[in-house]
C-alpha atoms as a PDB file:
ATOM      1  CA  UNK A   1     -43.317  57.047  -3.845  1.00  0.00           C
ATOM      2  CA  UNK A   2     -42.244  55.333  -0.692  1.00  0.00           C
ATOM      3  CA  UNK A   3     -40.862  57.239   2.136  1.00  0.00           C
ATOM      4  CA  UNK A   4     -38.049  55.593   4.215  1.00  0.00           C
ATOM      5  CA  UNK A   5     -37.796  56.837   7.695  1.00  0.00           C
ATOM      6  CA  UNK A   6     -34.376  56.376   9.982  1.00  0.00           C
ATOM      7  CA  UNK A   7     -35.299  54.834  13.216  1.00  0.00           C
ATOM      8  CA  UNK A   8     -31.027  55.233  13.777  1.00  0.00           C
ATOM      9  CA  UNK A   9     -30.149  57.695  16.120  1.00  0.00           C
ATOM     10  CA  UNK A  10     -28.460  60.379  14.886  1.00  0.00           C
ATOM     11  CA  UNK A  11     -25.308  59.561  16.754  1.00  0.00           C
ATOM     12  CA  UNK A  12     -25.616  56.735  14.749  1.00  0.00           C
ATOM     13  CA  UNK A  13     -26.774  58.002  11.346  1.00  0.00           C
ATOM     14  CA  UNK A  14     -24.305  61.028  11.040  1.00  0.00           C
ATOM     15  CA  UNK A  15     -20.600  59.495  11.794  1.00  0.00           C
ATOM     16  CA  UNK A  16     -19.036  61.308  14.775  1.00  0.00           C
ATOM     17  CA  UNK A  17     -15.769  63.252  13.256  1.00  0.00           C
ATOM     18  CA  UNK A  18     -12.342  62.029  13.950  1.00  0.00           C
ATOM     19  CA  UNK A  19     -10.970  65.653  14.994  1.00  0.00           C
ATOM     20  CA  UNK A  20     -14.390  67.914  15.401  1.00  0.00           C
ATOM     21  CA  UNK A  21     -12.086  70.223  16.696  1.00  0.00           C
ATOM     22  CA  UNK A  22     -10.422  70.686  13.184  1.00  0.00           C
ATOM     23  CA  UNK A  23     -13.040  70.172  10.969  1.00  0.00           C
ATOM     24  CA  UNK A  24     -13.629  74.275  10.804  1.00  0.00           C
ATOM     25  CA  UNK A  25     -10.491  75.077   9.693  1.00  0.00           C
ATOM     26  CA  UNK A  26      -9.404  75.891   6.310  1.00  0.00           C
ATOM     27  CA  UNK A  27      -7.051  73.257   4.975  1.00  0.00           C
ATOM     28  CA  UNK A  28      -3.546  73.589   5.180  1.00  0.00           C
ATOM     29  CA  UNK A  29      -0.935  73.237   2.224  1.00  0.00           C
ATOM     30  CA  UNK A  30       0.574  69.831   1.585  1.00  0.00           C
ATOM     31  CA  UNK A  31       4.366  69.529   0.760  1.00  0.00           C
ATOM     32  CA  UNK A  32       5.739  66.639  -1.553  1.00  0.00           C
ATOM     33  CA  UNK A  33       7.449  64.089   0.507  1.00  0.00           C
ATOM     34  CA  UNK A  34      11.137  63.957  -0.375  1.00  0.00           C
ATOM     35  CA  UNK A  35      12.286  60.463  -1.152  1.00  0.00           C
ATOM     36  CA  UNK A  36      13.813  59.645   2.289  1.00  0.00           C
ATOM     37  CA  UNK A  37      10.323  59.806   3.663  1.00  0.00           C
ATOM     38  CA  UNK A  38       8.752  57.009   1.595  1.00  0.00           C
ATOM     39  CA  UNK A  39       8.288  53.445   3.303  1.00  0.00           C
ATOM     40  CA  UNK A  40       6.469  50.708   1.721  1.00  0.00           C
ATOM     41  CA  UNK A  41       2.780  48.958   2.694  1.00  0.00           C
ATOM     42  CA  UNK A  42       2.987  46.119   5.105  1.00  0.00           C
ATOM     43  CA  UNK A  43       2.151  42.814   3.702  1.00  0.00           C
ATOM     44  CA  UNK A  44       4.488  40.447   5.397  1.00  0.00           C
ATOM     45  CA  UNK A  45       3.256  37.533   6.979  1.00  0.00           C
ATOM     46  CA  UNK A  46       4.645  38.757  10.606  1.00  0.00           C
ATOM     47  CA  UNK A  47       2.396  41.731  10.129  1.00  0.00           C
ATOM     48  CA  UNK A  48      -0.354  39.901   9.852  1.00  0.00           C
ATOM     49  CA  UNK A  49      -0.098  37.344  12.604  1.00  0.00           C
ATOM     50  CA  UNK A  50       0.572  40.619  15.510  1.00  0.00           C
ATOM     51  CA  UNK A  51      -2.789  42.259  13.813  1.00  0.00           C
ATOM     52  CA  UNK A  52      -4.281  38.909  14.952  1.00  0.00           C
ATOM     53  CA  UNK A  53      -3.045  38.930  17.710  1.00  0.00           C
ATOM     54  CA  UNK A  54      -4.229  42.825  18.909  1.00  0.00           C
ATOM     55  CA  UNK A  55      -7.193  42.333  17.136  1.00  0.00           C
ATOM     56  CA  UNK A  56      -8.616  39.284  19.364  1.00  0.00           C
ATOM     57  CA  UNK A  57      -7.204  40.360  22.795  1.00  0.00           C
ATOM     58  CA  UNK A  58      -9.388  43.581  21.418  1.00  0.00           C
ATOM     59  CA  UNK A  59      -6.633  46.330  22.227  1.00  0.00           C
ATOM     60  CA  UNK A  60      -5.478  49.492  20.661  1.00  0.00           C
ATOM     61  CA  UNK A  61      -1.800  50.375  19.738  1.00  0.00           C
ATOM     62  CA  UNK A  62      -0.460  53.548  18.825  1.00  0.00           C
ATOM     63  CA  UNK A  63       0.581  52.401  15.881  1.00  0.00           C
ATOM     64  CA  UNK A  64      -2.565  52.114  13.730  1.00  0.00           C
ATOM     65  CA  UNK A  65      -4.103  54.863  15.560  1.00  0.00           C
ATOM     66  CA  UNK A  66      -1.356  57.699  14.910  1.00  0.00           C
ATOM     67  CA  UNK A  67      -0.813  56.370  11.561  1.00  0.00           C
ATOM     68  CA  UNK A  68       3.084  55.545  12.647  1.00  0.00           C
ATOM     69  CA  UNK A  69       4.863  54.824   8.989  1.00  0.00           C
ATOM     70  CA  UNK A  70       7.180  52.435  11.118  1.00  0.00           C
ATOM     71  CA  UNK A  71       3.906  50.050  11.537  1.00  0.00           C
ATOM     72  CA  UNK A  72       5.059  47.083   8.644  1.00  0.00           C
ATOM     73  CA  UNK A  73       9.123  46.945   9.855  1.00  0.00           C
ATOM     74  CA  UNK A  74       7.696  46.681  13.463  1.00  0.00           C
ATOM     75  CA  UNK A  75       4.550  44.699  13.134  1.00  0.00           C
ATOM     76  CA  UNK A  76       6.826  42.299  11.384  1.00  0.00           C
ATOM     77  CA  UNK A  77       9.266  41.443  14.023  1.00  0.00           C
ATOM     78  CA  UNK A  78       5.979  41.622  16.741  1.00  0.00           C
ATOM     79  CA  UNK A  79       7.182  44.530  18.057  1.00  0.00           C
ATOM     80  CA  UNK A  80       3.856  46.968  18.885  1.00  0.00           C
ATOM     81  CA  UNK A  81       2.996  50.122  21.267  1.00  0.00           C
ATOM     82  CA  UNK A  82      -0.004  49.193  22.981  1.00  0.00           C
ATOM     83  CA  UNK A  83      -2.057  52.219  23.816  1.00  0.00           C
ATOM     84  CA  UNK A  84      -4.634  51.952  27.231  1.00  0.00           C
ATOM     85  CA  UNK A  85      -7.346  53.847  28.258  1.00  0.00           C
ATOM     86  CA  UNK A  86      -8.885  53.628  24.709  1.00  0.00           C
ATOM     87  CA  UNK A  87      -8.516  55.758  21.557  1.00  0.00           C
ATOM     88  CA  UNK A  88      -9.944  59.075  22.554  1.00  0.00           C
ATOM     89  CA  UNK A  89      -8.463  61.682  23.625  1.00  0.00           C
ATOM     90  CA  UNK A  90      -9.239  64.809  25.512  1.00  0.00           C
ATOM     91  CA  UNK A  91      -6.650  66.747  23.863  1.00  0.00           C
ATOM     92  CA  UNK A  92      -6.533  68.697  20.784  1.00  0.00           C
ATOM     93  CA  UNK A  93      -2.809  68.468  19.529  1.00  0.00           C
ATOM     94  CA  UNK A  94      -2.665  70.108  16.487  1.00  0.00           C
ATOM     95  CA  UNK A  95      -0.267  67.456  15.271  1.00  0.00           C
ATOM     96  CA  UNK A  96      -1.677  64.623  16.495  1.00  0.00           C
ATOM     97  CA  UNK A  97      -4.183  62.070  14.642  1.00  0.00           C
ATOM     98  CA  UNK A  98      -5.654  60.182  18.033  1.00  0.00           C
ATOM     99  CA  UNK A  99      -9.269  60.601  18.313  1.00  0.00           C
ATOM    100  CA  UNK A 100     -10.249  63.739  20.259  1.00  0.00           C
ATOM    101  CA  UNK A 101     -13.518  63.594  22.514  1.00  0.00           C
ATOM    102  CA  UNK A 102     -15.120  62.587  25.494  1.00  0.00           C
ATOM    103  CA  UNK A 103     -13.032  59.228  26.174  1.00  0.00           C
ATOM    104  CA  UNK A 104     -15.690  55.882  27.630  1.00  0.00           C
ATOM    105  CA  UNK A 105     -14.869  54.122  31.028  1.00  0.00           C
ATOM    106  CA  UNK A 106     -12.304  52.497  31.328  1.00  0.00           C
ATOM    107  CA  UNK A 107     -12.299  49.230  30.780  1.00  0.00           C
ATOM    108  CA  UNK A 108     -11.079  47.250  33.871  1.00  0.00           C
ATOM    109  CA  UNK A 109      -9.741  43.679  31.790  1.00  0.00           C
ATOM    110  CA  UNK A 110      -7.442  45.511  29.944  1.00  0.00           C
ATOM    111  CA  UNK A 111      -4.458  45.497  31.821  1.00  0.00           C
ATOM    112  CA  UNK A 112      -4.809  41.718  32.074  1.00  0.00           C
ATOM    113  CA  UNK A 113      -5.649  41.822  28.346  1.00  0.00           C
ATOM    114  CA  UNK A 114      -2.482  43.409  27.334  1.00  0.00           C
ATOM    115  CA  UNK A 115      -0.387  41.327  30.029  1.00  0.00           C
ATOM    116  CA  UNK A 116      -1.877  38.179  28.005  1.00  0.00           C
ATOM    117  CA  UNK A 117      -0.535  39.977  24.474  1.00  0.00           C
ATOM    118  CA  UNK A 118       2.852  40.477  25.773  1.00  0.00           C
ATOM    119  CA  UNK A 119       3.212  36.685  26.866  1.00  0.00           C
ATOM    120  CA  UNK A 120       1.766  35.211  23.440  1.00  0.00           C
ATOM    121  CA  UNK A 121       3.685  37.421  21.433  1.00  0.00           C
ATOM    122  CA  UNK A 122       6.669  36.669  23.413  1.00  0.00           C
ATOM    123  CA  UNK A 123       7.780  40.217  23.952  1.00  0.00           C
ATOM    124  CA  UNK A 124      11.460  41.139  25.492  1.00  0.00           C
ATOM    125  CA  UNK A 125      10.308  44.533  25.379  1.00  0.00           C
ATOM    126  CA  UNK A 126       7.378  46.078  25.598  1.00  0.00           C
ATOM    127  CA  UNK A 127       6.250  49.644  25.155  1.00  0.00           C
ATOM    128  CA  UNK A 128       2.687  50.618  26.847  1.00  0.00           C
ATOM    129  CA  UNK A 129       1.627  54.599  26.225  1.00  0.00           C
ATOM    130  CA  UNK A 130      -1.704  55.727  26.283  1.00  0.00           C
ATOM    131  CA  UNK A 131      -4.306  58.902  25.239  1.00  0.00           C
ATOM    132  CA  UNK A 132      -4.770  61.999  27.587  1.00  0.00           C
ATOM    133  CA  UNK A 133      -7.547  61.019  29.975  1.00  0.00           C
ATOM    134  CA  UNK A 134      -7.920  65.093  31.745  1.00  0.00           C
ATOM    135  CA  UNK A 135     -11.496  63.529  32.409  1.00  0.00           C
ATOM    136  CA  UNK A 136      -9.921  61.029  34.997  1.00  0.00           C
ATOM    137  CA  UNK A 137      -9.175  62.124  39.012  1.00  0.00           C
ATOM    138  CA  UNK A 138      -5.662  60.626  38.221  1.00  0.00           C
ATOM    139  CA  UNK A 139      -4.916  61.104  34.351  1.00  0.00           C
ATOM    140  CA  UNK A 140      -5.055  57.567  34.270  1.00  0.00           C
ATOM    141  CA  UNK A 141      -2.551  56.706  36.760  1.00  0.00           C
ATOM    142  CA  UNK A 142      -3.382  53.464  38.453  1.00  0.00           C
ATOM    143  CA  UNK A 143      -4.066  51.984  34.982  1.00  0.00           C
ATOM    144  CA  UNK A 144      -0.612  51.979  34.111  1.00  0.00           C
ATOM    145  CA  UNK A 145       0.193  50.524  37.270  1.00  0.00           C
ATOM    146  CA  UNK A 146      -2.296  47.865  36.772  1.00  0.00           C
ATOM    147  CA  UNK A 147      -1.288  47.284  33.711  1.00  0.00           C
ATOM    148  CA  UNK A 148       3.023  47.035  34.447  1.00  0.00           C
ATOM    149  CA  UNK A 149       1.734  44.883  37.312  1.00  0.00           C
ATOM    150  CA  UNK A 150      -0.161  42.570  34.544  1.00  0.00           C
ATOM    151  CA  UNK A 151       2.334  42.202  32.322  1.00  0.00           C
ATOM    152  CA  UNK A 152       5.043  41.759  35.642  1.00  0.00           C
ATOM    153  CA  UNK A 153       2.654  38.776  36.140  1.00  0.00           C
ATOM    154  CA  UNK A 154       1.948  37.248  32.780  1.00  0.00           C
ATOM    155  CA  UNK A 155       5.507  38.181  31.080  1.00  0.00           C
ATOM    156  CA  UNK A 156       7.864  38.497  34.054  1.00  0.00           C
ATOM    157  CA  UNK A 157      11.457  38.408  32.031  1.00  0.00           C
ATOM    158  CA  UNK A 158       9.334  41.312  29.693  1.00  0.00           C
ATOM    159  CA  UNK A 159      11.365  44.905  30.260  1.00  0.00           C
ATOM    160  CA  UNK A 160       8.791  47.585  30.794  1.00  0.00           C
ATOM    161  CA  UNK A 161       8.815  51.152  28.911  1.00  0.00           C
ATOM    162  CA  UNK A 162       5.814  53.556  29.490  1.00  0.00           C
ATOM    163  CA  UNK A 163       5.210  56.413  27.343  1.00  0.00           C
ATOM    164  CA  UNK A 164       3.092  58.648  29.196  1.00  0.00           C
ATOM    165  CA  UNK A 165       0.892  61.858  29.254  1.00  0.00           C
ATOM    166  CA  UNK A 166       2.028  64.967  31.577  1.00  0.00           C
ATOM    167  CA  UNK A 167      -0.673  64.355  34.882  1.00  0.00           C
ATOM    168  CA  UNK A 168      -1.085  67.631  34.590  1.00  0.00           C
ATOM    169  CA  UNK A 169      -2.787  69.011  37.517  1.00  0.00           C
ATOM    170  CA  UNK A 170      -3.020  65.132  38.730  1.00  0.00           C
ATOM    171  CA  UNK A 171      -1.170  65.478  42.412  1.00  0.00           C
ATOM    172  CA  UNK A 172       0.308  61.982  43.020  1.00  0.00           C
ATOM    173  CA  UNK A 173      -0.412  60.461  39.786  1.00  0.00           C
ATOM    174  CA  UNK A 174       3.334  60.331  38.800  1.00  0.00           C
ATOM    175  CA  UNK A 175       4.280  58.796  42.010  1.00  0.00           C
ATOM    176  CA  UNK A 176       2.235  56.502  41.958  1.00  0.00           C
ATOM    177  CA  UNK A 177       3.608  55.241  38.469  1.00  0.00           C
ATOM    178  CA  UNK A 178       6.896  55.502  39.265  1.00  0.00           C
ATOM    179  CA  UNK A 179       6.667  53.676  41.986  1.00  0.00           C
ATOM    180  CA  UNK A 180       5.267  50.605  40.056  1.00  0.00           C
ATOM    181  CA  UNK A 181       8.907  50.737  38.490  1.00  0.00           C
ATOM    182  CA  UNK A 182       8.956  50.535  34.514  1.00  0.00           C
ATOM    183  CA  UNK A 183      12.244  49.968  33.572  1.00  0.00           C
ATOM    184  CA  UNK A 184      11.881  52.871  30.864  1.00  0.00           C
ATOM    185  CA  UNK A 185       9.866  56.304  31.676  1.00  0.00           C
ATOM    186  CA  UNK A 186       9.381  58.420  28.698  1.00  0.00           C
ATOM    187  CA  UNK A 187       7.346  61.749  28.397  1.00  0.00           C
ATOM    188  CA  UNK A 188       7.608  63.856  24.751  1.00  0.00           C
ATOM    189  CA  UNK A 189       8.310  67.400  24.619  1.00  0.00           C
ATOM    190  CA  UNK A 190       6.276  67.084  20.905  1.00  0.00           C
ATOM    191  CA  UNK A 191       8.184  70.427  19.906  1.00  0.00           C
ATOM    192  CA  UNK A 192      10.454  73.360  21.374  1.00  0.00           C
ATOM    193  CA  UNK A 193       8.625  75.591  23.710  1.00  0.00           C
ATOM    194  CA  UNK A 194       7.472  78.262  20.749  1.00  0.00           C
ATOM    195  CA  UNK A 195       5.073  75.949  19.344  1.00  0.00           C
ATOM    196  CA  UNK A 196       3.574  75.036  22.566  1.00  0.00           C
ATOM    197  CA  UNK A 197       0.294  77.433  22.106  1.00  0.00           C
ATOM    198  CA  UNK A 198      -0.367  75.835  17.904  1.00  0.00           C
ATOM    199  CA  UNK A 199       0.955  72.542  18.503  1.00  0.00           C
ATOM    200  CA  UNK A 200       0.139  71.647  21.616  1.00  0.00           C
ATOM    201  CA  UNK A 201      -2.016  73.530  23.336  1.00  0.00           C
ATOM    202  CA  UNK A 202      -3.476  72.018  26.417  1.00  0.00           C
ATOM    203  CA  UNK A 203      -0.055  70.902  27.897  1.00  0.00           C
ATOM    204  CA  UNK A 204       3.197  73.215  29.486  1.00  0.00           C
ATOM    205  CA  UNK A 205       6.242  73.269  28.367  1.00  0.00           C
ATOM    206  CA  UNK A 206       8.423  73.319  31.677  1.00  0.00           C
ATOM    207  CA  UNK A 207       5.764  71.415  33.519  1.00  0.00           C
ATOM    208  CA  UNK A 208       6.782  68.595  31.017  1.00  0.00           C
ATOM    209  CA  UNK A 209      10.591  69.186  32.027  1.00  0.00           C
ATOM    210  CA  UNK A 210      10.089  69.150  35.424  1.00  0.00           C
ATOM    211  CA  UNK A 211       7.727  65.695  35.133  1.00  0.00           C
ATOM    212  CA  UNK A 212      10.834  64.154  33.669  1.00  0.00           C
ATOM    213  CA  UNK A 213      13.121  65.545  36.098  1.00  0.00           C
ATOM    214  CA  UNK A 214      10.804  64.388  39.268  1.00  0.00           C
ATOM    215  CA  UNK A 215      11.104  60.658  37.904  1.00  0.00           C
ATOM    216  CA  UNK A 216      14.901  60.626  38.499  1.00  0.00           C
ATOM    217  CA  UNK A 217      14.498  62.407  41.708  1.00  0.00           C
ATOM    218  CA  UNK A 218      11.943  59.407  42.739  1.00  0.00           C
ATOM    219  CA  UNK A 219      14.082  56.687  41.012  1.00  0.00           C
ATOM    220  CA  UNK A 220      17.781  57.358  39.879  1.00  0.00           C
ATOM    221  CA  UNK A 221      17.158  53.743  38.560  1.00  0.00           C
ATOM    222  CA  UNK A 222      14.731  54.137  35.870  1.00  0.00           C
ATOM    223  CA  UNK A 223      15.518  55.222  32.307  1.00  0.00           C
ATOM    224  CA  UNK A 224      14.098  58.494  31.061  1.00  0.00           C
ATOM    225  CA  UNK A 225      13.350  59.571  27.922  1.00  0.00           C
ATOM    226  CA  UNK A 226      11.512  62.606  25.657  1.00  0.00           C
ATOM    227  CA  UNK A 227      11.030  62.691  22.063  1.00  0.00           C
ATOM    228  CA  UNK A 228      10.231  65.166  19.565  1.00  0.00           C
ATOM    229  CA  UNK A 229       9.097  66.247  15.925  1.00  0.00           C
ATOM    230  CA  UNK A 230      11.126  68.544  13.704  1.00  0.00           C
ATOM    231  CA  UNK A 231       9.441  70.481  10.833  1.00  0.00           C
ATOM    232  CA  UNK A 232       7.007  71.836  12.608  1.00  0.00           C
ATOM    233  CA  UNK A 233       9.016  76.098  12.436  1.00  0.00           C
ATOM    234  CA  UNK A 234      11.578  75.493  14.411  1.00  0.00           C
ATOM    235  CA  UNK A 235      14.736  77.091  14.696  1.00  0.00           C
ATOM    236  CA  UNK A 236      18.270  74.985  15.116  1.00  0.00           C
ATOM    237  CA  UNK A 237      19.620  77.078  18.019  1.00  0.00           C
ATOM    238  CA  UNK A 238      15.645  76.003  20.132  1.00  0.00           C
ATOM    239  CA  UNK A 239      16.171  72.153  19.403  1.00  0.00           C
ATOM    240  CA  UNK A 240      19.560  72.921  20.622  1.00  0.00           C
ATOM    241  CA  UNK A 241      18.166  75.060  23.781  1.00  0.00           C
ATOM    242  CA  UNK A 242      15.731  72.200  24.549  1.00  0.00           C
ATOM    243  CA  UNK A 243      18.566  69.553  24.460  1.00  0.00           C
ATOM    244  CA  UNK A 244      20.178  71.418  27.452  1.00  0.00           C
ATOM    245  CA  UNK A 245      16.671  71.068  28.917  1.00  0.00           C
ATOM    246  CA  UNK A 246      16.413  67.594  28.851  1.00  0.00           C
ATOM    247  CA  UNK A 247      19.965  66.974  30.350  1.00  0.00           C
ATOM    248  CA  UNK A 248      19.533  69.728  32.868  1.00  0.00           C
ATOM    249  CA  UNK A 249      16.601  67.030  34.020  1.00  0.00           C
ATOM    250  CA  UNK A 250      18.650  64.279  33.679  1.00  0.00           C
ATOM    251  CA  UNK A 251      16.933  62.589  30.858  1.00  0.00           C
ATOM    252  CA  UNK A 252      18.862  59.816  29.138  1.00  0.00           C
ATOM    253  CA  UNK A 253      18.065  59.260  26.025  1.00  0.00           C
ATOM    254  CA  UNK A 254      16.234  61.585  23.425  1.00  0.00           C
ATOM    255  CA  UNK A 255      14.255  60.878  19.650  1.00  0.00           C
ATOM    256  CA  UNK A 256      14.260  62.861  17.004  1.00  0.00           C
ATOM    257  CA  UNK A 257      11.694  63.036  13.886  1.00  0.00           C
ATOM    258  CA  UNK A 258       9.885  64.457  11.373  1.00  0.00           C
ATOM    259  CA  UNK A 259       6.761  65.363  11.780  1.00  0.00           C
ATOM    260  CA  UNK A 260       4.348  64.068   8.978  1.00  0.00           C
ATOM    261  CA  UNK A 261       1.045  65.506   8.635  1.00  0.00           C
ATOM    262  CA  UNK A 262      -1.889  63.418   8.862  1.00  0.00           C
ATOM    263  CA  UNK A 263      -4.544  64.763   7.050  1.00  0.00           C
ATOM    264  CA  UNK A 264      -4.978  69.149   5.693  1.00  0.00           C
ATOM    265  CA  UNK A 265      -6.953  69.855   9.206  1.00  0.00           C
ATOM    266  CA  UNK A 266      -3.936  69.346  10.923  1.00  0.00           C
ATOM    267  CA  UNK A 267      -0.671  71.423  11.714  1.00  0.00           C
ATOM    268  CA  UNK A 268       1.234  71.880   8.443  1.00  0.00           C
ATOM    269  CA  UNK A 269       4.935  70.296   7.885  1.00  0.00           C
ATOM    270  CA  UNK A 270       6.424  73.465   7.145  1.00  0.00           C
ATOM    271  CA  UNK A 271       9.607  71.958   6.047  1.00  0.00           C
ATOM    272  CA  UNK A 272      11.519  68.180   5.687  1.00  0.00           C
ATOM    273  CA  UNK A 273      14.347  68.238   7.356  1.00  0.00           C
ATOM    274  CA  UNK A 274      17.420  66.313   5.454  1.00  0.00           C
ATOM    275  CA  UNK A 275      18.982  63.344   6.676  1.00  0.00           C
ATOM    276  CA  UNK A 276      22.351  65.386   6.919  1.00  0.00           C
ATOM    277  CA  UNK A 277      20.787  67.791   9.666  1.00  0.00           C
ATOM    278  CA  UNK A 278      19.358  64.747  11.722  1.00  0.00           C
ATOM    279  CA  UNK A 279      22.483  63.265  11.861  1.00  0.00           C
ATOM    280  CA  UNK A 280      23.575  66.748  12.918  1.00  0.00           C
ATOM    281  CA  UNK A 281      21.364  66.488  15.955  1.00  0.00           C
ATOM    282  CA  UNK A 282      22.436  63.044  16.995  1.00  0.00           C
ATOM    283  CA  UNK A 283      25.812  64.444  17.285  1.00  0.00           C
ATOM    284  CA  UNK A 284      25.585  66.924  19.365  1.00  0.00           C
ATOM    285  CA  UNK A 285      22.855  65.188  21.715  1.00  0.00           C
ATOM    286  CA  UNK A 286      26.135  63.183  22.373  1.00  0.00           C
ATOM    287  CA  UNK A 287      28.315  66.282  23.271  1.00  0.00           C
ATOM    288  CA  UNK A 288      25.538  67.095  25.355  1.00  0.00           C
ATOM    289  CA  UNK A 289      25.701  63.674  27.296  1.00  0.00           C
ATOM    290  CA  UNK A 290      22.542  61.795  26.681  1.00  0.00           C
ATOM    291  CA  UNK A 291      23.282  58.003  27.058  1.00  0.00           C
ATOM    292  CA  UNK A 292      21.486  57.019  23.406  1.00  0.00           C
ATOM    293  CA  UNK A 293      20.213  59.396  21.154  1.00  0.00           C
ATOM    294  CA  UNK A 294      18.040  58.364  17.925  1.00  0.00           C
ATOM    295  CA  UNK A 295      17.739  60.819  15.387  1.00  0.00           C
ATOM    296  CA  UNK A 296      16.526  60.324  11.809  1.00  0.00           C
ATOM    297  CA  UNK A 297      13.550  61.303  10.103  1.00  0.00           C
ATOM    298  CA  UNK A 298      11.342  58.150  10.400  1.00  0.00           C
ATOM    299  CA  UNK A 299      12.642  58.166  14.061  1.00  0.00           C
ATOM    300  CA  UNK A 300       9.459  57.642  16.392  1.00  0.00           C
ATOM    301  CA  UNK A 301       9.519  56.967  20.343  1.00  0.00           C
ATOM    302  CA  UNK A 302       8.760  53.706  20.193  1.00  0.00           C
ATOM    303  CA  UNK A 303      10.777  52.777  17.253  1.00  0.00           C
ATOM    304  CA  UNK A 304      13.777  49.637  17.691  1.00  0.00           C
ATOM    305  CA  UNK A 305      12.196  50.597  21.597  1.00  0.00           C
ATOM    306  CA  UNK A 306      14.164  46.799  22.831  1.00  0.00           C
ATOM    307  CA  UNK A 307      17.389  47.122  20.915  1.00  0.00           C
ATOM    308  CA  UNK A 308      17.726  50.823  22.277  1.00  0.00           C
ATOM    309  CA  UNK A 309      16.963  49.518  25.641  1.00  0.00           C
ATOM    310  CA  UNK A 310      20.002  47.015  25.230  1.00  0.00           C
ATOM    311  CA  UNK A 311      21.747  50.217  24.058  1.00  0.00           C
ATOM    312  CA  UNK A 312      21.004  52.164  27.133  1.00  0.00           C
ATOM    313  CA  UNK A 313      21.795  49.814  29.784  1.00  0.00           C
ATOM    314  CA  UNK A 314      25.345  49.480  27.770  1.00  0.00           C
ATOM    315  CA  UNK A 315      26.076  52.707  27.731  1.00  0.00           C
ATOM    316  CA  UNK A 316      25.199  53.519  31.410  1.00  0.00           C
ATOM    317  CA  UNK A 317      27.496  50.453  32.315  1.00  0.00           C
ATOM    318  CA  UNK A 318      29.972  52.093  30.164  1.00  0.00           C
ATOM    319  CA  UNK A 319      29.646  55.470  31.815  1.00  0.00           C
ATOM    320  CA  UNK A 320      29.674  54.463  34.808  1.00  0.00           C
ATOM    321  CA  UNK A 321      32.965  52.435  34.210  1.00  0.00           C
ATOM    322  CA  UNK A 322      34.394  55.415  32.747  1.00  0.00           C
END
């Protein structure tokens, strides 16, 4: 008999869960995806060439790491989130398929990394978001600045959105991002305020409202923007109720989707939401006065991010006109 031993440390020999949050819990039931759900696997050569092109400036996008079903229509015309500050988390969102942990250091070339992908993938638009870094005196502030000031540099006709966390309990972090001017500031909502404690626990509802509403106080200039999920036990007349949130803060343009489960640990779908009741929502978000509102079940924040920029600077023109 000959005994093998590990030298590997056991970091090393037992893989570190994804979600070690979620591995207790029981699994949750599955629902069959209705037909309007389905999308097909990338394989087109455009997909291929912006993998390349993360893959050796060695950055993460949101895309592959939340599992977006969007990733082969916009990976195909180079369109890609890029998320900073690496893929772990210090949240537990029970939706959410990020990485939770103890995030590493930051890593100081990014910004200059991602300024260099924007440029070579010729980007009009660009959409930078990034994990929850609690763990950092600023959430993570000055990163985004550094990086909106890299891609300023490297991509200077590139239009800016940033999809950020809430800097909760971060005094000044917001400033200080806003003040680096992205031509697009978007924060998500996630769900309507009844879900906050299961769905997303570590963040505030109204905190998240009043984020959003300090941006346009700062900078009447700068698009904002707030997304959420639908499916997740919600009732009509709450989506509705948070609407009237969003424009009480002056927000100008809200996304609305379905939320798809990632895996049984996570939050269940409790329903799919038709493509009739989407549209539903999109109509009234009009009556309710945002500038552009995308609502559709593959919706996702980032999703057609440039040609809904071109849409929102036409219809402020337009408003303003009026």
């Amino acid at each position: 008999m000959v005994t093998i031993l590990d030298k590997r440390s056991s970091a090393e020999a037992v893989p570190r869960p994804r979600h070690p949050e979620k591995a207790r819990r029981p699994d949750t039931p599955v629902l069959p995806k209705p037909d309007w759900i389905r999308v097909k696997a990338p394989v087109s050569k455009g997909y291929f060439e912006t993998r390349e092109i993360v893959q050796s400036n060695k950055l993460v996008t949101v895309c592959e790491e939340a599992g977006c079903p969007n990733i082969g229509g916009c990976w195909e015309k180079k369109h890609a989130t890029f998320m900073i500050m690496g893929g772990i988390c210090t949240r537990a969102c029970a939706f959410c398929n990020v990485a939770t942990g103890m995030p590493h250091a930051l890593d100081r070339d990014e910004p200059a990394s991602v300024g260099r992908a924007v440029a070579s993938m010729g980007l009009s638009h660009v959409v930078i978001t990034s994990v929850d870094r609690d763990d950092l005196a600023d959430g993570g502030a000055q990163h985004f600045v550094n990086t909106i000031r890299a891609i300023r540099a490297a991509a200077p006709l590139t239009t800016i959105e940033i999809l950020t966390p809430d800097f909760l309990r971060k005094p000044g972090a917001l400033e200080a991002v806003v003040d680096a001017r992205p031509d697009v500031f978007n924060h998500n909502l996630e769900t309507v305020p009844s879900n906050y404690l299961t769905v997303r626990p570590g963040a505030r509802y109204f905190h998240s409202i009043r984020l959003l509403q300090r941006v346009k106080e700062l900078d009447p200039t700068i698009f904002t923007k707030s997304g959420i999920m639908v499916g997740l036990g919600e009732e009509r007349n709450e989506v509705l109720q948070l609407m009237d949130d969003l424009r009480t803060a002056d927000v100008d343009f809200m996304t609305i989707g379905q939320y798809l489960q990632p895996t049984r640990k996570h939050h269940e779908v409790k329903r799919y939401v038709t493509p009739e009741e989407f549209k539903s929502y999109e109509t009234v978000g009009y009556t309710k006065g945002f500038l552009v509102v995308a609502s559709s079940p593959l919706t996702r924040s980032s999703h057609h991010a440039g040609d809904d920029f071109a849409r929102l600077k036409a219809a402020r023109v337009a408003r303003q006109a009026a």
